[in-house]
C-alpha atoms as a PDB file:
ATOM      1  CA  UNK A   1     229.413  65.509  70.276  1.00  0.00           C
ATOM      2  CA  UNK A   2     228.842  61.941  69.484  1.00  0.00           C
ATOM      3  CA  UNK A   3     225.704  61.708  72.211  1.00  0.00           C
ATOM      4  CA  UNK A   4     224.045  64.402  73.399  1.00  0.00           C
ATOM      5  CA  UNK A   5     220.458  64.006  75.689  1.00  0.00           C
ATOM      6  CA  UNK A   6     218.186  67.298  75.938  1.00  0.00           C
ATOM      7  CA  UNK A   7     215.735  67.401  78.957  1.00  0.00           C
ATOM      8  CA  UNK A   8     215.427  63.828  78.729  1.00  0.00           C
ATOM      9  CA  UNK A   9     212.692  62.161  80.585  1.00  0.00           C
ATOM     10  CA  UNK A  10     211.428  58.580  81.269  1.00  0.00           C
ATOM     11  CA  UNK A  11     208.028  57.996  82.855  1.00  0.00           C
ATOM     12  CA  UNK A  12     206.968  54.696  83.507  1.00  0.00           C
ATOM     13  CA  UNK A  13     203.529  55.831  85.136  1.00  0.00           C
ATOM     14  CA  UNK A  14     202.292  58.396  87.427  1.00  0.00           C
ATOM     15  CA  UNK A  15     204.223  57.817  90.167  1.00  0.00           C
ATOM     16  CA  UNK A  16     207.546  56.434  88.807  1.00  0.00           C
ATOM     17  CA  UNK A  17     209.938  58.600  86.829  1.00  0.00           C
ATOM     18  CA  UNK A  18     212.874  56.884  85.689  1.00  0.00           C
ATOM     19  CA  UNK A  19     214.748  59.661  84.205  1.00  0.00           C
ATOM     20  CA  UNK A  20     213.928  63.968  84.977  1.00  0.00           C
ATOM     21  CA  UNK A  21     214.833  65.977  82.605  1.00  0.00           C
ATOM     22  CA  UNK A  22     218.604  64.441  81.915  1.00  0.00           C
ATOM     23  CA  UNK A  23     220.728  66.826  79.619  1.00  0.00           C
ATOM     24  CA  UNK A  24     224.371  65.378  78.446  1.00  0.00           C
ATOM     25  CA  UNK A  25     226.578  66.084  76.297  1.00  0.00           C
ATOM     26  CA  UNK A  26     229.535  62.766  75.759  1.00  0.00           C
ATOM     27  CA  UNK A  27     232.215  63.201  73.221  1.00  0.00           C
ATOM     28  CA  UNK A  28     235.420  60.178  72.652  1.00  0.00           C
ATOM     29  CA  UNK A  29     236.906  58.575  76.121  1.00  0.00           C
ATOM     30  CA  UNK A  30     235.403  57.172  78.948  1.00  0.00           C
ATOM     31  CA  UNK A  31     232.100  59.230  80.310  1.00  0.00           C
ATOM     32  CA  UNK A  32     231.726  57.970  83.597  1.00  0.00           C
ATOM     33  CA  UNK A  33     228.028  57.265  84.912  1.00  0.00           C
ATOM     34  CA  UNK A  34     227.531  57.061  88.536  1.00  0.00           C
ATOM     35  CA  UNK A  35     224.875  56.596  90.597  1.00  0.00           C
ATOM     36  CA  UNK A  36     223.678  54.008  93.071  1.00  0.00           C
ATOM     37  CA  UNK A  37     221.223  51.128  92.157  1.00  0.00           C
ATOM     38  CA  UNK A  38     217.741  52.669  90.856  1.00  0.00           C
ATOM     39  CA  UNK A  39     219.170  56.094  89.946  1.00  0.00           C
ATOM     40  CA  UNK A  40     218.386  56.169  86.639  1.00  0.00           C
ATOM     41  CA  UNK A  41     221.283  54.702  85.386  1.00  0.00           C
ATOM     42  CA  UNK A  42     220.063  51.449  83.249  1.00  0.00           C
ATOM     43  CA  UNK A  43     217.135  53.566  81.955  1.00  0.00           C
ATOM     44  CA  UNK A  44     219.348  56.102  80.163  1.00  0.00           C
ATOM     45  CA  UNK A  45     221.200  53.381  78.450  1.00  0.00           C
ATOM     46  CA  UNK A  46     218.468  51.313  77.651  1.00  0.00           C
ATOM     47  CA  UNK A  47     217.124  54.937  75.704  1.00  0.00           C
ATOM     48  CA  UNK A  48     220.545  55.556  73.949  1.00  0.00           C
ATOM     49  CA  UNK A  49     220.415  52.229  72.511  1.00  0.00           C
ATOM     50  CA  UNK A  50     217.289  52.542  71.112  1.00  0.00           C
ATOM     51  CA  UNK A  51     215.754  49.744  73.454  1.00  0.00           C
ATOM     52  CA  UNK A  52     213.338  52.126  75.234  1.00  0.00           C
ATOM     53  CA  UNK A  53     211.053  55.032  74.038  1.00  0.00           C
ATOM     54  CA  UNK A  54     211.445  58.060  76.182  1.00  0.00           C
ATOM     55  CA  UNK A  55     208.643  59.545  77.424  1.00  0.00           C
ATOM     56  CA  UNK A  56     210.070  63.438  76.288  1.00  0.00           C
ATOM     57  CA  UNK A  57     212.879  65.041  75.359  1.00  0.00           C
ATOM     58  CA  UNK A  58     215.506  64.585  72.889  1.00  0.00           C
ATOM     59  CA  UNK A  59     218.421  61.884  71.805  1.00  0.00           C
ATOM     60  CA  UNK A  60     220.867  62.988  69.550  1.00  0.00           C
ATOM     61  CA  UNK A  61     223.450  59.762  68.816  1.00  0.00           C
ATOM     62  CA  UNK A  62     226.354  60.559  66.080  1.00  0.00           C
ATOM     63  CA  UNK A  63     224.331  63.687  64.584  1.00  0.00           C
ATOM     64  CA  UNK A  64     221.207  61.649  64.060  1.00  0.00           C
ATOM     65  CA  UNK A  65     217.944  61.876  65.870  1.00  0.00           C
ATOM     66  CA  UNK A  66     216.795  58.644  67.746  1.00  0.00           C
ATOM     67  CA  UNK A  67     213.820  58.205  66.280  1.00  0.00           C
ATOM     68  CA  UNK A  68     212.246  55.030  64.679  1.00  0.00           C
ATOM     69  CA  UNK A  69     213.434  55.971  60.906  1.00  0.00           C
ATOM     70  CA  UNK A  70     217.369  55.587  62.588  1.00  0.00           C
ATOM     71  CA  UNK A  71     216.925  53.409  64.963  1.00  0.00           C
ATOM     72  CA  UNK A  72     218.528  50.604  62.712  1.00  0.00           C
ATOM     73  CA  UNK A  73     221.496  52.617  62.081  1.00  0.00           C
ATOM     74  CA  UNK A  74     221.998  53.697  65.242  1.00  0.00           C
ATOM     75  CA  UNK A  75     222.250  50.222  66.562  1.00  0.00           C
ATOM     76  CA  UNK A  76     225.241  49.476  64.323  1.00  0.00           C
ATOM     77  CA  UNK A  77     226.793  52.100  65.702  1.00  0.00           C
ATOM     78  CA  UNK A  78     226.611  50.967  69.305  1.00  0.00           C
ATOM     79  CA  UNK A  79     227.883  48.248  70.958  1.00  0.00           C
ATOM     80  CA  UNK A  80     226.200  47.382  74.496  1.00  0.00           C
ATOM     81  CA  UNK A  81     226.811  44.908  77.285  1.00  0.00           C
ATOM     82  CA  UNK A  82     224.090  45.104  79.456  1.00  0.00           C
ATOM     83  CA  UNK A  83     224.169  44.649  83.169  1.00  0.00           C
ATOM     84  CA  UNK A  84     222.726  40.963  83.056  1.00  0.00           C
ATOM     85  CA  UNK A  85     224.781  39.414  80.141  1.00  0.00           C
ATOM     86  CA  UNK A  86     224.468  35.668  79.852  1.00  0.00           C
ATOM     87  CA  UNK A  87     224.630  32.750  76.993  1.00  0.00           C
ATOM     88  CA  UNK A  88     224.356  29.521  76.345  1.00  0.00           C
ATOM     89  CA  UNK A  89     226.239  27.650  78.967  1.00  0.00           C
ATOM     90  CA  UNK A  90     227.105  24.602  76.585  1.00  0.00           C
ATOM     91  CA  UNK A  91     228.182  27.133  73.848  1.00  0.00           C
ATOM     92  CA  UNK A  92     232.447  27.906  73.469  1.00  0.00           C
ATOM     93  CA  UNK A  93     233.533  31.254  73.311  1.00  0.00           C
ATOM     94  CA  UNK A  94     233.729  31.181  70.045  1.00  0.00           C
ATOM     95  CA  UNK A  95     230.575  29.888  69.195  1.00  0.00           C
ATOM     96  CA  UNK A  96     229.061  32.738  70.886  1.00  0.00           C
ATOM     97  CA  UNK A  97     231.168  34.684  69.204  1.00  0.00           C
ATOM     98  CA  UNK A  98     230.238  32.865  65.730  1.00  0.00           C
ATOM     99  CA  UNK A  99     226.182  33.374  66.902  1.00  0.00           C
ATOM    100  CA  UNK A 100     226.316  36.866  67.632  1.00  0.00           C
ATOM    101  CA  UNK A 101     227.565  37.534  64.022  1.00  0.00           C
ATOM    102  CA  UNK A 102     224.801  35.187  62.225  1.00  0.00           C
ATOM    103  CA  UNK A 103     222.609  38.025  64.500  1.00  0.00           C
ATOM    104  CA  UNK A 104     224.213  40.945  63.293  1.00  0.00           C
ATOM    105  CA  UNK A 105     224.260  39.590  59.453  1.00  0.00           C
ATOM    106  CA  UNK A 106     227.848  39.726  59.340  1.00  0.00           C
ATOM    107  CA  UNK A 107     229.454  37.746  56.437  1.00  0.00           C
ATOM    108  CA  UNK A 108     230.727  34.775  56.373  1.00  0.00           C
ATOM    109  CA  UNK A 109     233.755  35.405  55.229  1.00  0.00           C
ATOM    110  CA  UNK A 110     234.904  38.172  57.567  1.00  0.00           C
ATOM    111  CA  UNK A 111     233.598  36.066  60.675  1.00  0.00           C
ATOM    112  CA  UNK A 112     237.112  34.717  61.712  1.00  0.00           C
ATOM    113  CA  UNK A 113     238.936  37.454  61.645  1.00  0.00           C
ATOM    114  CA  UNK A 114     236.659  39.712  63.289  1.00  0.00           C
ATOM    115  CA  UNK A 115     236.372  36.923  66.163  1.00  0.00           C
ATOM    116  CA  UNK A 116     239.755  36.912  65.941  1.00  0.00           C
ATOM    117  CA  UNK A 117     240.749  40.523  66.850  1.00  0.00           C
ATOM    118  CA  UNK A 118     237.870  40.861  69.324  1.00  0.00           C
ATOM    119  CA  UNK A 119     238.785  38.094  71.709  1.00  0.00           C
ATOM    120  CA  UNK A 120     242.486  38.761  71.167  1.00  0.00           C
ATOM    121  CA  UNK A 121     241.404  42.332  72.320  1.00  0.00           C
ATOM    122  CA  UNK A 122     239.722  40.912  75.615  1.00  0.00           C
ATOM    123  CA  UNK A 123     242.763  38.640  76.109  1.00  0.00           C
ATOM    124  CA  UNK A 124     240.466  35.091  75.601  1.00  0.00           C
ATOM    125  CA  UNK A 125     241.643  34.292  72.612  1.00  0.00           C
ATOM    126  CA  UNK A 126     243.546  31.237  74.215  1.00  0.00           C
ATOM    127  CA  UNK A 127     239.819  30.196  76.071  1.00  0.00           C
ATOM    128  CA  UNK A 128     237.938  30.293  72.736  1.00  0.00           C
ATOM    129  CA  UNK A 129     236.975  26.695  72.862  1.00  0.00           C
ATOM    130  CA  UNK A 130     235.981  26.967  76.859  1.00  0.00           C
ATOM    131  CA  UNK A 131     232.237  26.143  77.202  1.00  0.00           C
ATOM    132  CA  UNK A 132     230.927  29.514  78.556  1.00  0.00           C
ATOM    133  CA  UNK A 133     229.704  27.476  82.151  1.00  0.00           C
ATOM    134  CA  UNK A 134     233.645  26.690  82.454  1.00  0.00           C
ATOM    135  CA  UNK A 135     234.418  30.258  82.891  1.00  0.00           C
ATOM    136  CA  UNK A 136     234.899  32.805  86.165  1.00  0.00           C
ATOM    137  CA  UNK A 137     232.422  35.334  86.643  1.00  0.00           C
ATOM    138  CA  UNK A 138     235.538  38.111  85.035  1.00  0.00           C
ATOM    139  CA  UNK A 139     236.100  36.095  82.053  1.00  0.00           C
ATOM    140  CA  UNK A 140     232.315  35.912  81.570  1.00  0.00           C
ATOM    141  CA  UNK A 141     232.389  39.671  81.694  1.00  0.00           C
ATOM    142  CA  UNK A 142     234.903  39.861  79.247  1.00  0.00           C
ATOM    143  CA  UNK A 143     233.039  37.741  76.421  1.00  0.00           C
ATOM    144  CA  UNK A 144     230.202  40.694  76.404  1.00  0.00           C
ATOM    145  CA  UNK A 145     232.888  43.048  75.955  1.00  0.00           C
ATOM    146  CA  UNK A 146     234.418  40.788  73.116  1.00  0.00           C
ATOM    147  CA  UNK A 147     230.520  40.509  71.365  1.00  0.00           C
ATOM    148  CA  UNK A 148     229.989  44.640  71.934  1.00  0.00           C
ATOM    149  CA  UNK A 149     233.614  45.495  70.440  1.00  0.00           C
ATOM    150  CA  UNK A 150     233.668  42.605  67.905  1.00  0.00           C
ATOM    151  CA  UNK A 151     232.503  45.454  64.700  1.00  0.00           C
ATOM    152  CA  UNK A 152     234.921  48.249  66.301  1.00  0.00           C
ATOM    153  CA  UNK A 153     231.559  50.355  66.758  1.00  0.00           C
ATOM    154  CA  UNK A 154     232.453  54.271  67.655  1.00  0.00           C
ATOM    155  CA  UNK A 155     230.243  54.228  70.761  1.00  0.00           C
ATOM    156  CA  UNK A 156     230.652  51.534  73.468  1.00  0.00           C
ATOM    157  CA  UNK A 157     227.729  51.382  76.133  1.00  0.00           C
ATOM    158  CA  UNK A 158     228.655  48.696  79.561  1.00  0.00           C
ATOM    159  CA  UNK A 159     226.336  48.872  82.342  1.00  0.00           C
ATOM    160  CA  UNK A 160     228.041  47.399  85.685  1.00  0.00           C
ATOM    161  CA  UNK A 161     231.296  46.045  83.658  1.00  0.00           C
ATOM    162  CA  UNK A 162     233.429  44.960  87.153  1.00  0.00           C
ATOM    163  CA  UNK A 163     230.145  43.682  89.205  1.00  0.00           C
ATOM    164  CA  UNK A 164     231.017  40.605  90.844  1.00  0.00           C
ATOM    165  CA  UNK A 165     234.217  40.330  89.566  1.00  0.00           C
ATOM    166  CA  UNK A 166     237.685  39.957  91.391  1.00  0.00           C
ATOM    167  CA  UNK A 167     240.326  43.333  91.632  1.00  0.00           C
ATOM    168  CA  UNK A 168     242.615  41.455  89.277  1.00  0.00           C
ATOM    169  CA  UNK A 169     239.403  41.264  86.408  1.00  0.00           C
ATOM    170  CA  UNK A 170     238.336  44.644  87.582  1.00  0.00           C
ATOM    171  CA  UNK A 171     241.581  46.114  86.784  1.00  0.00           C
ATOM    172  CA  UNK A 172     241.781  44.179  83.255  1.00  0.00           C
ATOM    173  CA  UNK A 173     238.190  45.358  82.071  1.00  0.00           C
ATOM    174  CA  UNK A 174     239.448  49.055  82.943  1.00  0.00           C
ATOM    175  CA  UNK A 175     242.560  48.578  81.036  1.00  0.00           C
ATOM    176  CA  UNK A 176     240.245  47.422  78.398  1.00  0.00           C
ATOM    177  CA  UNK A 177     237.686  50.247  78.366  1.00  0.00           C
ATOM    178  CA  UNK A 178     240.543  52.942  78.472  1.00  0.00           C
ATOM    179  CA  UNK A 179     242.456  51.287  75.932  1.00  0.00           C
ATOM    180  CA  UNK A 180     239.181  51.033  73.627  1.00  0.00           C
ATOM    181  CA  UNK A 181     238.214  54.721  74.329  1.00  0.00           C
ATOM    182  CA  UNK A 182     241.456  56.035  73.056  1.00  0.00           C
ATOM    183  CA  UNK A 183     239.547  56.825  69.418  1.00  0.00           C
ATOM    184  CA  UNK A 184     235.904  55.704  71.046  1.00  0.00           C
ATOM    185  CA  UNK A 185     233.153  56.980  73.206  1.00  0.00           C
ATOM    186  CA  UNK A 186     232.508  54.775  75.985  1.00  0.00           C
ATOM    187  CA  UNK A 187     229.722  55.347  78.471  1.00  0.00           C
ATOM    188  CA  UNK A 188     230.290  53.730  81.632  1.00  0.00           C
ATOM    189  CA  UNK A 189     228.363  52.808  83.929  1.00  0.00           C
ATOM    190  CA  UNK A 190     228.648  52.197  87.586  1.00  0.00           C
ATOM    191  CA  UNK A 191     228.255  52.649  91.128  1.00  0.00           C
ATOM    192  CA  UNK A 192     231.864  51.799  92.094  1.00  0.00           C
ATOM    193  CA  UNK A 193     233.326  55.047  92.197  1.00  0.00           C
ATOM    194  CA  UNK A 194     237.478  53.817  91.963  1.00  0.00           C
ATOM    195  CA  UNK A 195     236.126  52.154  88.645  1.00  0.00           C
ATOM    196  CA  UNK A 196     235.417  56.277  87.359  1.00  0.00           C
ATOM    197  CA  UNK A 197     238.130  57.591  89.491  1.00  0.00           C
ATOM    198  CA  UNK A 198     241.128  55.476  87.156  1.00  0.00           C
ATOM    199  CA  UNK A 199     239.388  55.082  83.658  1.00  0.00           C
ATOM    200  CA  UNK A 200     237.126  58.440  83.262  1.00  0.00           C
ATOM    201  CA  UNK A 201     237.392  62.053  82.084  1.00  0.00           C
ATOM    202  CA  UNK A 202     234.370  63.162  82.670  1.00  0.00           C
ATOM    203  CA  UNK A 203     231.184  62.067  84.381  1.00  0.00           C
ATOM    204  CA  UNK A 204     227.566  62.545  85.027  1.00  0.00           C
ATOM    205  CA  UNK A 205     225.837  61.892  88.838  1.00  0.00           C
ATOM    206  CA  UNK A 206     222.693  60.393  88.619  1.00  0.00           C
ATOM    207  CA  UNK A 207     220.020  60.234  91.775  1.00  0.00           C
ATOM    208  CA  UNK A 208     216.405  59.568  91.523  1.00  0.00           C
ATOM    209  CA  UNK A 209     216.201  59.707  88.008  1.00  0.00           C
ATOM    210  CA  UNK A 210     217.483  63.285  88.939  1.00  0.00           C
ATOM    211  CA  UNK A 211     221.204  64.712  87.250  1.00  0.00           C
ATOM    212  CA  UNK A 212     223.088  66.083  90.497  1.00  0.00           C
ATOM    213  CA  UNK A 213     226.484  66.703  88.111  1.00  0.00           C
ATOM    214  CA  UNK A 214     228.210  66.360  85.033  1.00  0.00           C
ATOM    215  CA  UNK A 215     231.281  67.690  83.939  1.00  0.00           C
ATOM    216  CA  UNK A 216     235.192  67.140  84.798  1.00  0.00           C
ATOM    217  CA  UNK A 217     236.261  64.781  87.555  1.00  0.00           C
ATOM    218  CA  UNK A 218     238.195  67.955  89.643  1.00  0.00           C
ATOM    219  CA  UNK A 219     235.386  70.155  89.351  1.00  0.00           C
ATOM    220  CA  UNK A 220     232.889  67.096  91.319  1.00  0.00           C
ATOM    221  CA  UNK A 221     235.704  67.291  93.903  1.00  0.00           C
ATOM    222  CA  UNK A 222     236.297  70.899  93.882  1.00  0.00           C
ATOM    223  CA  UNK A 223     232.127  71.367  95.291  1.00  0.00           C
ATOM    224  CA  UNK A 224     232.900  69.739  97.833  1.00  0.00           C
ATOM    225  CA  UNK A 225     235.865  71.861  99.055  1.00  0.00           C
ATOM    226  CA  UNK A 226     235.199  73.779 102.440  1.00  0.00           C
ATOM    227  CA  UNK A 227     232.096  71.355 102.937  1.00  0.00           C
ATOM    228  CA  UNK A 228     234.057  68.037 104.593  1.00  0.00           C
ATOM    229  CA  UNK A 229     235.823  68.283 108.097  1.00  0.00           C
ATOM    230  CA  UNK A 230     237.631  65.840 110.262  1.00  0.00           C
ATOM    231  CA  UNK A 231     236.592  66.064 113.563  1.00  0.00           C
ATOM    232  CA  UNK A 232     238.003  64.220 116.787  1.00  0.00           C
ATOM    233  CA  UNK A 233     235.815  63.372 119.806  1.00  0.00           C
ATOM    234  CA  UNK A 234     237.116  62.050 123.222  1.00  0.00           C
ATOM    235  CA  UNK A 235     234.300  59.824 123.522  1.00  0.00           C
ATOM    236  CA  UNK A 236     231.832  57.716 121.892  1.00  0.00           C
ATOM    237  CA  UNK A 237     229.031  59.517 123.036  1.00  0.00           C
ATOM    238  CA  UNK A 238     230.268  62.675 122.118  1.00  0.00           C
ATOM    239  CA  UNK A 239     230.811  61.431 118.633  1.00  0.00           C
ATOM    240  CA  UNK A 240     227.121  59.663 118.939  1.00  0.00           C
ATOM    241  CA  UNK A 241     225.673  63.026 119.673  1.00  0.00           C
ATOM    242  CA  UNK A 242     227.418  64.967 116.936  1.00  0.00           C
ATOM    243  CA  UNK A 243     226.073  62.096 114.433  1.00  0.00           C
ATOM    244  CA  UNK A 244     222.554  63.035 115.463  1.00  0.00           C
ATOM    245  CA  UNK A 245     223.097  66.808 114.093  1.00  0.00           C
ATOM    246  CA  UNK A 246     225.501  65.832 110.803  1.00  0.00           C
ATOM    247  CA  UNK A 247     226.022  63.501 108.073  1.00  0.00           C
ATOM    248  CA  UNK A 248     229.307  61.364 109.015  1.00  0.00           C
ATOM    249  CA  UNK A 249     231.029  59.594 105.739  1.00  0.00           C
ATOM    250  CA  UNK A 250     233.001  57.747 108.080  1.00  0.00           C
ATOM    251  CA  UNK A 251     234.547  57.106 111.383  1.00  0.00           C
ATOM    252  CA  UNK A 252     237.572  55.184 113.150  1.00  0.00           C
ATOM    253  CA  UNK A 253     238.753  54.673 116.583  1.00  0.00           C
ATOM    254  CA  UNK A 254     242.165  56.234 116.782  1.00  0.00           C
ATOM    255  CA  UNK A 255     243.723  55.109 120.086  1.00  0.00           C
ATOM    256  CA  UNK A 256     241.507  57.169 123.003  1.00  0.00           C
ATOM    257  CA  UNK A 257     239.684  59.223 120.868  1.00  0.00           C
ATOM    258  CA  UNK A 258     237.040  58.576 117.759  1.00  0.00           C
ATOM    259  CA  UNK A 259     237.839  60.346 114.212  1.00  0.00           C
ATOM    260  CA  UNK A 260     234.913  61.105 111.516  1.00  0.00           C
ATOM    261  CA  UNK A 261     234.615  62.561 108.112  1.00  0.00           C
ATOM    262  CA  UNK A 262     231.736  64.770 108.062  1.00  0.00           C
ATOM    263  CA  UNK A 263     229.279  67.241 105.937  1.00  0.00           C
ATOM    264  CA  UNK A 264     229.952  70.277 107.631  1.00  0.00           C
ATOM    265  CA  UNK A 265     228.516  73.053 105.609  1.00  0.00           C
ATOM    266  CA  UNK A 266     228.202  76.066 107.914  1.00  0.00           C
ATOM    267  CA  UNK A 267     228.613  75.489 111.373  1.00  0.00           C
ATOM    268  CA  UNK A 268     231.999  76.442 113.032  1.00  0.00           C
ATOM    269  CA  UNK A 269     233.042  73.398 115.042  1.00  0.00           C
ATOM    270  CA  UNK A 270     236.283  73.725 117.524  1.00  0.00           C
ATOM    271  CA  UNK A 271     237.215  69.938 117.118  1.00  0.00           C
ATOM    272  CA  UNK A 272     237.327  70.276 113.286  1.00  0.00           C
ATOM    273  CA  UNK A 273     240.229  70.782 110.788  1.00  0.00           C
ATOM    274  CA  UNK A 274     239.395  71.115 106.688  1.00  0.00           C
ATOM    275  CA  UNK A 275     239.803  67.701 105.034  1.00  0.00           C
ATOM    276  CA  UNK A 276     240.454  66.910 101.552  1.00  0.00           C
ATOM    277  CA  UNK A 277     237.670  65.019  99.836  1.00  0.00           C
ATOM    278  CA  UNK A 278     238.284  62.045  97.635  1.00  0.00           C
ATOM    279  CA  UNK A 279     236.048  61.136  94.581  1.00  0.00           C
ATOM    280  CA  UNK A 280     234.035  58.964  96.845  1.00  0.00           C
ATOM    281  CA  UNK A 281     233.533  61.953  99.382  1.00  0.00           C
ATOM    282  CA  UNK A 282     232.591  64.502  97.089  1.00  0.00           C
ATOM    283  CA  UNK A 283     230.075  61.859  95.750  1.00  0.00           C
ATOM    284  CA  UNK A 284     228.527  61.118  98.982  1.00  0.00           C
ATOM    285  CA  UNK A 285     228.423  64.839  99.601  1.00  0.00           C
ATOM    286  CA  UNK A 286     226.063  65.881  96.605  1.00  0.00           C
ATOM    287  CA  UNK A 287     223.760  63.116  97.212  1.00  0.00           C
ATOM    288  CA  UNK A 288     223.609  64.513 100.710  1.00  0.00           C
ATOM    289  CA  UNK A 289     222.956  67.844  99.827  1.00  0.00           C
ATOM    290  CA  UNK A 290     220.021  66.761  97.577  1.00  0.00           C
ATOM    291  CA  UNK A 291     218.115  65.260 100.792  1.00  0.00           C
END
């Protein structure tokens, strides 16, 4: 495996834990990471790459140990675009690309090309002399993937790649990711479930600081066969009352009558047929079940 986690666990004090007891095992492709805002998610990453200290448990990245005697060569191994990436805003492209080698020690004389092949990568190479305050929110994105790919490292870590961005840049940075992942690990993280549903193979459910699931995308949908219903009401306060008892996903007014997706676990319910989850459903339904 190139990362595997064993019982890992983040305490920030008494009363906060980040991360409880996290075990993962991520191999080449994209390894989805899902979880809403405050799950956990940042933490983890912020661990693999050697920026935080965990409070117990173990991090095994490319069959070394992260601890402080490989932290170095771990980080040349990794390249990372955190949630929050930002620069210079009279800098060009390039120069930001030319900076972030003078930080990495890369030679002179390999500079260019390297530049070169990572912007051409992101598909900037014809905005390299853009300031980086003339650029869209998408094409900002896609300079921190050009600085975390620029040394072709075997593990890529991106925290929140398509936030803020438009579908059109959304779609290009998954195009990107997949393409990279073809003979790299990339972690991915996000709480837009399409973004895992078209790029990943396997993911990892994080709530709480708490891991709810990890494995294939068909087996996170296949838990949540049997367990979601559509049900059809005649009126509003019929549906209003069965909202009281059961956790709707979502609803629609379908000419007389109102239609819901629900968590229907046991009881038998005349007004409900078996629905077919998607991604997103099967999501929302083992964060239910943990409440």
């Amino acid at each position: 495996m190139v990362i595997q986690t064993l019982e890992l666990t983040k305490k920030y004090n008494r009363k906060v834990t980040a991360l409880n007891h996290v075990s993962l095992s991520i191999d080449t492709g994209v390894f989805g990471l899902l979880g809403k805002n405050g799950s956990g998610k940042t933490t983890l990453m912020r661990i693999l790459t050697t920026l935080l200290t965990p409070t117990d448990g173990k991090v095994s990245i490319l069959g070394m140990d992260a601890v402080k005697a490989n932290q170095e060569e771990i980080k040349r191994n990794i390249g990372y675009l955190p949630q929050e990436f930002g620069f210079y805003k009279d800098f060009t492209v390039y120069e930001i690309m030319q900076y972030m080698c003078f930080l990495r020690g890369t030679e002179k004389a390999m500079q260019k090309a390297l530049i070169h092949d990572a912007l051409e990568q992101v598909n900037l190479l014809d905005h390299s002399k853009k300031k980086y305050k003339q650029l869209s929110g998408g094409m900002k994105r896609r300079v921190g993937l050009a600085q975390a790919i620029m040394h072709s490292p075997p593990i890529l870590i991106v925290d929140e790649p398509t936030a803020g961005v438009d579908p059109e840049e959304r779609i290009n940075i998954r195009k990107l990711l997949s393409t990279y992942a073809e003979n790299h690990a990339v972690l991915f993280s996000t709480h837009i479930v399409e973004d895992i549903e078209y790029t990943c193979n396997k993911l990892a459910v994080l709530d709480g600081g708490n891991l709810l699931f990890t494995g294939a995308l068909d087996e996170l949908l296949h838990l949540a066969d049997g367990k979601i219903y559509e049900c059809a009401f005649d009126s509003l306060a019929e549906f209003q009352e069965f909202e009281q008892k059961y956790k709707v996903i979502s609803f629609k007014r379908d000419g007389s009558k109102t239609k819901a997706i629900a968590i229907v676990e046991s009881a038998k319910l005349t007004n409900a047929t078996p629905y077919r989850p998607s991604l997103e459903e099967a999501y929302v339904y083992i964060t239910t079940r943990r409440e």
